[in-house]
Protein backbone atom coordinates (compact mmCIF):
# COMPACT_ATOMS: atom_id res chain seq x y z
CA UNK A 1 41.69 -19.53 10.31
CA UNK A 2 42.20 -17.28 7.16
CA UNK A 3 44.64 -18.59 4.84
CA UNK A 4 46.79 -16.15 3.41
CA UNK A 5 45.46 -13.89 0.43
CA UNK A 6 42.09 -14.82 1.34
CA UNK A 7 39.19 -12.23 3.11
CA UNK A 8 36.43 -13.74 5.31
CA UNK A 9 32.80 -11.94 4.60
CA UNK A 10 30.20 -11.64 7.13
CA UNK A 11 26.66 -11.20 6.38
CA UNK A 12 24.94 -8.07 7.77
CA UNK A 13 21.91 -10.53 8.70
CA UNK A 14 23.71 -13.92 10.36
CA UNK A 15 21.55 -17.03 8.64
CA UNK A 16 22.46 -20.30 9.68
CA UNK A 17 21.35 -21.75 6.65
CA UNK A 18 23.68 -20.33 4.51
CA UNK A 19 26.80 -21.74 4.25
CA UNK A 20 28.39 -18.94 1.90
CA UNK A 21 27.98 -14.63 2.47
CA UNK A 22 25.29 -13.44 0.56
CA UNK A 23 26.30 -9.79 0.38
CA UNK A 24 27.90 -8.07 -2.31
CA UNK A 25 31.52 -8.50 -2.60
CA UNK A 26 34.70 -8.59 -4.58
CA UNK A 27 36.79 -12.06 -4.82
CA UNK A 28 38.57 -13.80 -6.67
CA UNK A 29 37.30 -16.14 -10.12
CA UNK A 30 39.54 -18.70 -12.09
CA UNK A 31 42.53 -15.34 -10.76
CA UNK A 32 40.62 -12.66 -11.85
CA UNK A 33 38.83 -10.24 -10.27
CA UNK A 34 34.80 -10.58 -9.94
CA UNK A 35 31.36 -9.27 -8.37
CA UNK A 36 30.09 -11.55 -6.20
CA UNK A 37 26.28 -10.78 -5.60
CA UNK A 38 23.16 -12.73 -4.99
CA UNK A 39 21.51 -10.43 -7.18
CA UNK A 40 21.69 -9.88 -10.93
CA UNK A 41 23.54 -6.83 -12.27
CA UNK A 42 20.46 -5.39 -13.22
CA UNK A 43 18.94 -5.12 -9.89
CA UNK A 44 22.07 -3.94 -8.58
CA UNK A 45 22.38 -1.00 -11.28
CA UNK A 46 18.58 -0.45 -10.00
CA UNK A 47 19.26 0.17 -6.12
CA UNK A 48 22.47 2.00 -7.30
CA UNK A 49 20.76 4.93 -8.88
CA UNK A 50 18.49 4.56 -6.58
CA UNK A 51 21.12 5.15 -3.74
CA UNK A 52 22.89 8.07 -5.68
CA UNK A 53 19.70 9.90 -5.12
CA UNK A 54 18.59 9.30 -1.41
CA UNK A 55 16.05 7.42 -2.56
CA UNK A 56 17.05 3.92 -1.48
CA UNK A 57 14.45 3.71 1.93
CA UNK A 58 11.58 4.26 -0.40
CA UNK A 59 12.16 1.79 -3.47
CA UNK A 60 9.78 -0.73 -2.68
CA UNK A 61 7.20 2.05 -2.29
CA UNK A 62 7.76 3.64 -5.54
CA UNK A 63 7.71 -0.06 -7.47
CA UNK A 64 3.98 -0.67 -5.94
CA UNK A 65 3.16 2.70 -7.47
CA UNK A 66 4.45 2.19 -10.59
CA UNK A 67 3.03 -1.43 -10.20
CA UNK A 68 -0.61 0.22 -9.73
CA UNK A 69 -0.38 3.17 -12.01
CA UNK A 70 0.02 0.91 -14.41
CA UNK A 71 -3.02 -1.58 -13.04
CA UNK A 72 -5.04 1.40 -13.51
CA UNK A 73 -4.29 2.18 -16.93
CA UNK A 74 -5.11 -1.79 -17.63
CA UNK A 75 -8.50 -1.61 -16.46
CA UNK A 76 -9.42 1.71 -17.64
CA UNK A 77 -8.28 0.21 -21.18
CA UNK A 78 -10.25 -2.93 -21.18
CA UNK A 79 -13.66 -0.16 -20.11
CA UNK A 80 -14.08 -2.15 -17.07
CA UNK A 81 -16.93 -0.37 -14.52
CA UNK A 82 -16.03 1.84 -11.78
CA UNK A 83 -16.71 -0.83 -8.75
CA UNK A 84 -14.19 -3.14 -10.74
CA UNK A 85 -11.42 -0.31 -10.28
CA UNK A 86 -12.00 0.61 -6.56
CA UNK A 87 -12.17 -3.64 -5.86
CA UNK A 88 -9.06 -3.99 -7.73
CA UNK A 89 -7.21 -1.28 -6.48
CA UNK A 90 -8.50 -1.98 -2.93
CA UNK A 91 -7.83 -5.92 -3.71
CA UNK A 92 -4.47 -4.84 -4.70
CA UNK A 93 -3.05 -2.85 -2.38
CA UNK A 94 -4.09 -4.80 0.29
CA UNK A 95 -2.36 -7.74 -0.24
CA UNK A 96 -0.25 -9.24 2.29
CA UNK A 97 2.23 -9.79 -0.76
CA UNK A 98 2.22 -6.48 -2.00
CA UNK A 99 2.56 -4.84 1.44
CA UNK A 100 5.55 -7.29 2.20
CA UNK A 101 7.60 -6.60 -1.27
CA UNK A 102 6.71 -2.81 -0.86
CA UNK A 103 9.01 -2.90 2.23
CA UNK A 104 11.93 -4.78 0.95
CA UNK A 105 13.56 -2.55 -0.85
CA UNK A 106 16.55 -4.11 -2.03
CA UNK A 107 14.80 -7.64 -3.24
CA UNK A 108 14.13 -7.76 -6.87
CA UNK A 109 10.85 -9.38 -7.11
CA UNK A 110 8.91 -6.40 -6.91
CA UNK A 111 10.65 -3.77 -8.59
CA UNK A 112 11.31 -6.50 -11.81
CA UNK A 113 7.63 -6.89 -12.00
CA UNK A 114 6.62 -3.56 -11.51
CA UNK A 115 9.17 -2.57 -14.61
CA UNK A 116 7.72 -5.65 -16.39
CA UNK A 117 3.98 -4.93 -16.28
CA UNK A 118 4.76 -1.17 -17.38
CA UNK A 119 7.04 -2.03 -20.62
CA UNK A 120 4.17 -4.32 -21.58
CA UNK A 121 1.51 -1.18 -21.49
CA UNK A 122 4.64 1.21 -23.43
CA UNK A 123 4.48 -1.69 -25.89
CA UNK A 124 0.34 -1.82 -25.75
CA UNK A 125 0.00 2.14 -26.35
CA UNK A 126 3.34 2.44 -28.63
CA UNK A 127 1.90 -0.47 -31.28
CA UNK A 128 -1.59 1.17 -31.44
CA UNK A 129 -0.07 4.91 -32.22
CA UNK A 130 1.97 3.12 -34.70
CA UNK A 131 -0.62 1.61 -36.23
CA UNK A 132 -2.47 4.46 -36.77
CA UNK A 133 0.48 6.75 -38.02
CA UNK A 134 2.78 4.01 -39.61
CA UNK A 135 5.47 6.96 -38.50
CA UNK A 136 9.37 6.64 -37.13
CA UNK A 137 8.15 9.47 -34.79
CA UNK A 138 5.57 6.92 -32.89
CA UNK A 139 8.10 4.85 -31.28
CA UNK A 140 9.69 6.43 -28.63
CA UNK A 141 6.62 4.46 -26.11
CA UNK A 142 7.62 0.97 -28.68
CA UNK A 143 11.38 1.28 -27.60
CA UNK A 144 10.64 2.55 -24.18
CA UNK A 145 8.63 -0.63 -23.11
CA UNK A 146 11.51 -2.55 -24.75
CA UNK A 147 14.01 -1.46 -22.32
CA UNK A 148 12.11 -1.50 -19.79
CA UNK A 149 11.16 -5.30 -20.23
CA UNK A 150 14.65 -5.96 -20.81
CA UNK A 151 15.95 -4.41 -17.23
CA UNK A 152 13.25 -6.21 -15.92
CA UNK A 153 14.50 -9.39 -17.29
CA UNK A 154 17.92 -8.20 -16.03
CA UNK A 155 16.47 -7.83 -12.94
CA UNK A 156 15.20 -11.50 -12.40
CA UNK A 157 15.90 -13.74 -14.96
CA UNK A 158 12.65 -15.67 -14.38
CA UNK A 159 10.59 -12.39 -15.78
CA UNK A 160 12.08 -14.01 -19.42
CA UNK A 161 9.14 -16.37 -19.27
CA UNK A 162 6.68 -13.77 -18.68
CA UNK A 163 7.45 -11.94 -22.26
CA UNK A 164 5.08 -13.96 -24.56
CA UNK A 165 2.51 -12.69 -22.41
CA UNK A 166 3.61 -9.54 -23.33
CA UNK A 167 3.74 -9.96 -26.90
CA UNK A 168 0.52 -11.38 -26.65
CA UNK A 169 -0.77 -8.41 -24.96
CA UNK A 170 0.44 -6.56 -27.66
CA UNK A 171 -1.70 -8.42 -29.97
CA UNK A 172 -5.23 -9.01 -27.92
CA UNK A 173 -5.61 -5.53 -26.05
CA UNK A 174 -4.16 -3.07 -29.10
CA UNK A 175 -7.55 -0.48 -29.35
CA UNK A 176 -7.93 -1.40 -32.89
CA UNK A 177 -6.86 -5.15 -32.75
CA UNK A 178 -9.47 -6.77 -35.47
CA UNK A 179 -9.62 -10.87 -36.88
CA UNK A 180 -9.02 -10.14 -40.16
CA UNK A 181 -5.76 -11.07 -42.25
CA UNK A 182 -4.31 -7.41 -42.24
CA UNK A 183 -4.24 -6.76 -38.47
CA UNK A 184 -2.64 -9.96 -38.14
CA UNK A 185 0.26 -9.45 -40.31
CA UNK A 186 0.57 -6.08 -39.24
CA UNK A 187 1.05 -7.47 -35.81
CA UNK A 188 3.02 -10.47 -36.56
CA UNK A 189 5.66 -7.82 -38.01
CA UNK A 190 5.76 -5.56 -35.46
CA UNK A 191 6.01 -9.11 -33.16
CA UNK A 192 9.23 -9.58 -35.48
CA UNK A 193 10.71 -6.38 -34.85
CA UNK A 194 10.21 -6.01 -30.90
CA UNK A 195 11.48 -9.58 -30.24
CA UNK A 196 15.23 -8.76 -31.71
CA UNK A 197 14.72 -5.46 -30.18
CA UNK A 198 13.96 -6.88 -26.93
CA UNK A 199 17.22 -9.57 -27.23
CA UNK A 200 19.27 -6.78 -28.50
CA UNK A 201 19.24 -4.63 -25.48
CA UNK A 202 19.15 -7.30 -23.19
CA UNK A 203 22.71 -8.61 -24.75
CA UNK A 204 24.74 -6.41 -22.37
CA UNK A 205 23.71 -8.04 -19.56
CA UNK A 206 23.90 -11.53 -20.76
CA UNK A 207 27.80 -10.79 -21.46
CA UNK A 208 28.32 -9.16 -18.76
CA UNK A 209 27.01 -12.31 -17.21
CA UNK A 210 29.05 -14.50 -19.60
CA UNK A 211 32.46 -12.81 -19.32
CA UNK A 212 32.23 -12.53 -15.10
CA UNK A 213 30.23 -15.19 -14.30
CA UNK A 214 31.00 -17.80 -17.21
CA UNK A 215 27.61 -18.29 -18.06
CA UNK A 216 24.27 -15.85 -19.69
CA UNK A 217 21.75 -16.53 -17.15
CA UNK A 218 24.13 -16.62 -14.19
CA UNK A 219 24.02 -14.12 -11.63
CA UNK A 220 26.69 -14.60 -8.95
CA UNK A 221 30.26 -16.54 -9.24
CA UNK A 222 29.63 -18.41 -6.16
CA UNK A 223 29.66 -21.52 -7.23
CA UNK A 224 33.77 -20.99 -9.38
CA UNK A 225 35.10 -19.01 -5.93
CA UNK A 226 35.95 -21.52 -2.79
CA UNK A 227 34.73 -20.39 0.06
């Protein structure tokens, strides 16, 4: 029994062990309109685009690709020997993992990472050409792997714990990274620009969060809308 004003949801997979929908939808929080959505906003932006192009079926596919591209240019970096490539790669793309994630194409735990391990390699290549140019024009790549680690974040709010490895990576793998006092206050101010960068253009999302779902890290209004 509906009660008036009120819209039952069902699931496009039934679960019994979920008591509330899980789709997307539009209800009602503290009488105002909101989102409803087990996933973040950023995801959803994601799979949007994604869907504007006919590209939806194949998401999951082009993450993994990204995802190894971006392997590649790791281990090529670090000079590693050609049987440590074709293990990796191999290694890589044949895990049961992988090969799951690659197929679900709206879940967010591939595509966040994917978007995650290539803003850290932006960063990587974007500090080292600014180092060596200390020039505006050499940050395009800086500001690129900036956004990108912030949709990731957006994406999956548990990637947030994964950017001090990245601005350690920025430090340890740069081409010309050296122990010596300069190179480490070089890189401990670039460290202090790219962190308020980073926060900066993930704000959007955290008030987006704040003003539908009454808090920053929270991703769905479940928990304020009665079932």
């Amino acid at each position: 029994i509906i009660a008036a004003g009120s819209y039952e949801v069902v699931g496009l997979t039934p679960n019994a062990t979920l008591s509330q929908p899980y789709t997307g939808v539009y209800a009602k929080a503290d009488g105002e309109p909101a989102w409803v959505t087990r996933f973040s906003v950023g995801n959803s932006m994601v799979l949007s685009a994604f869907s504007r192009i006919g590209l939806l079926p194949i998401t999951g596919l082009l993450s993994l690709g990204v995802f190894l591209r971006t392997s590649r240019w790791f281990i090529h970096r670090l000079e590693a020997p050609h049987w440590v490539h074709w293990s990796t790669a191999i290694a890589t793309s044949g895990s049961a993992a992988l090969v799951l994630l690659a197929h679900a194409d709206m879940m967010s735990d591939l595509h966040s990472l994917s978007l995650w391990f290539a803003g850290t390699a932006l960063l990587i290549h974007g500090a080292d050409r600014f180092s060596e140019r200390k020039d505006l024009e050499e940050t395009p790549h800086l500001l690129a792997g900036i956004l990108l680690l912030a949709l990731a974040v957006s994406m999956r709010f548990i990637t947030l714990s994964l950017i001090p490895w990245s601005i350690g990576a920025v430090w340890l793998l740069s081409s010309r990274f050296e122990w010596n006092k300069e190179h480490l206050v070089e890189r401990a101010s670039l460290a202090a620009v790219i962190i308020p960068l980073f926060l900066l253009s993930l704000t959007p999302v955290l008030a987006y969060n704040h003003t539908h779902h009454g808090s920053i890290f929270a991703s769905n209004a479940l928990d304020r809308i009665a079932q």
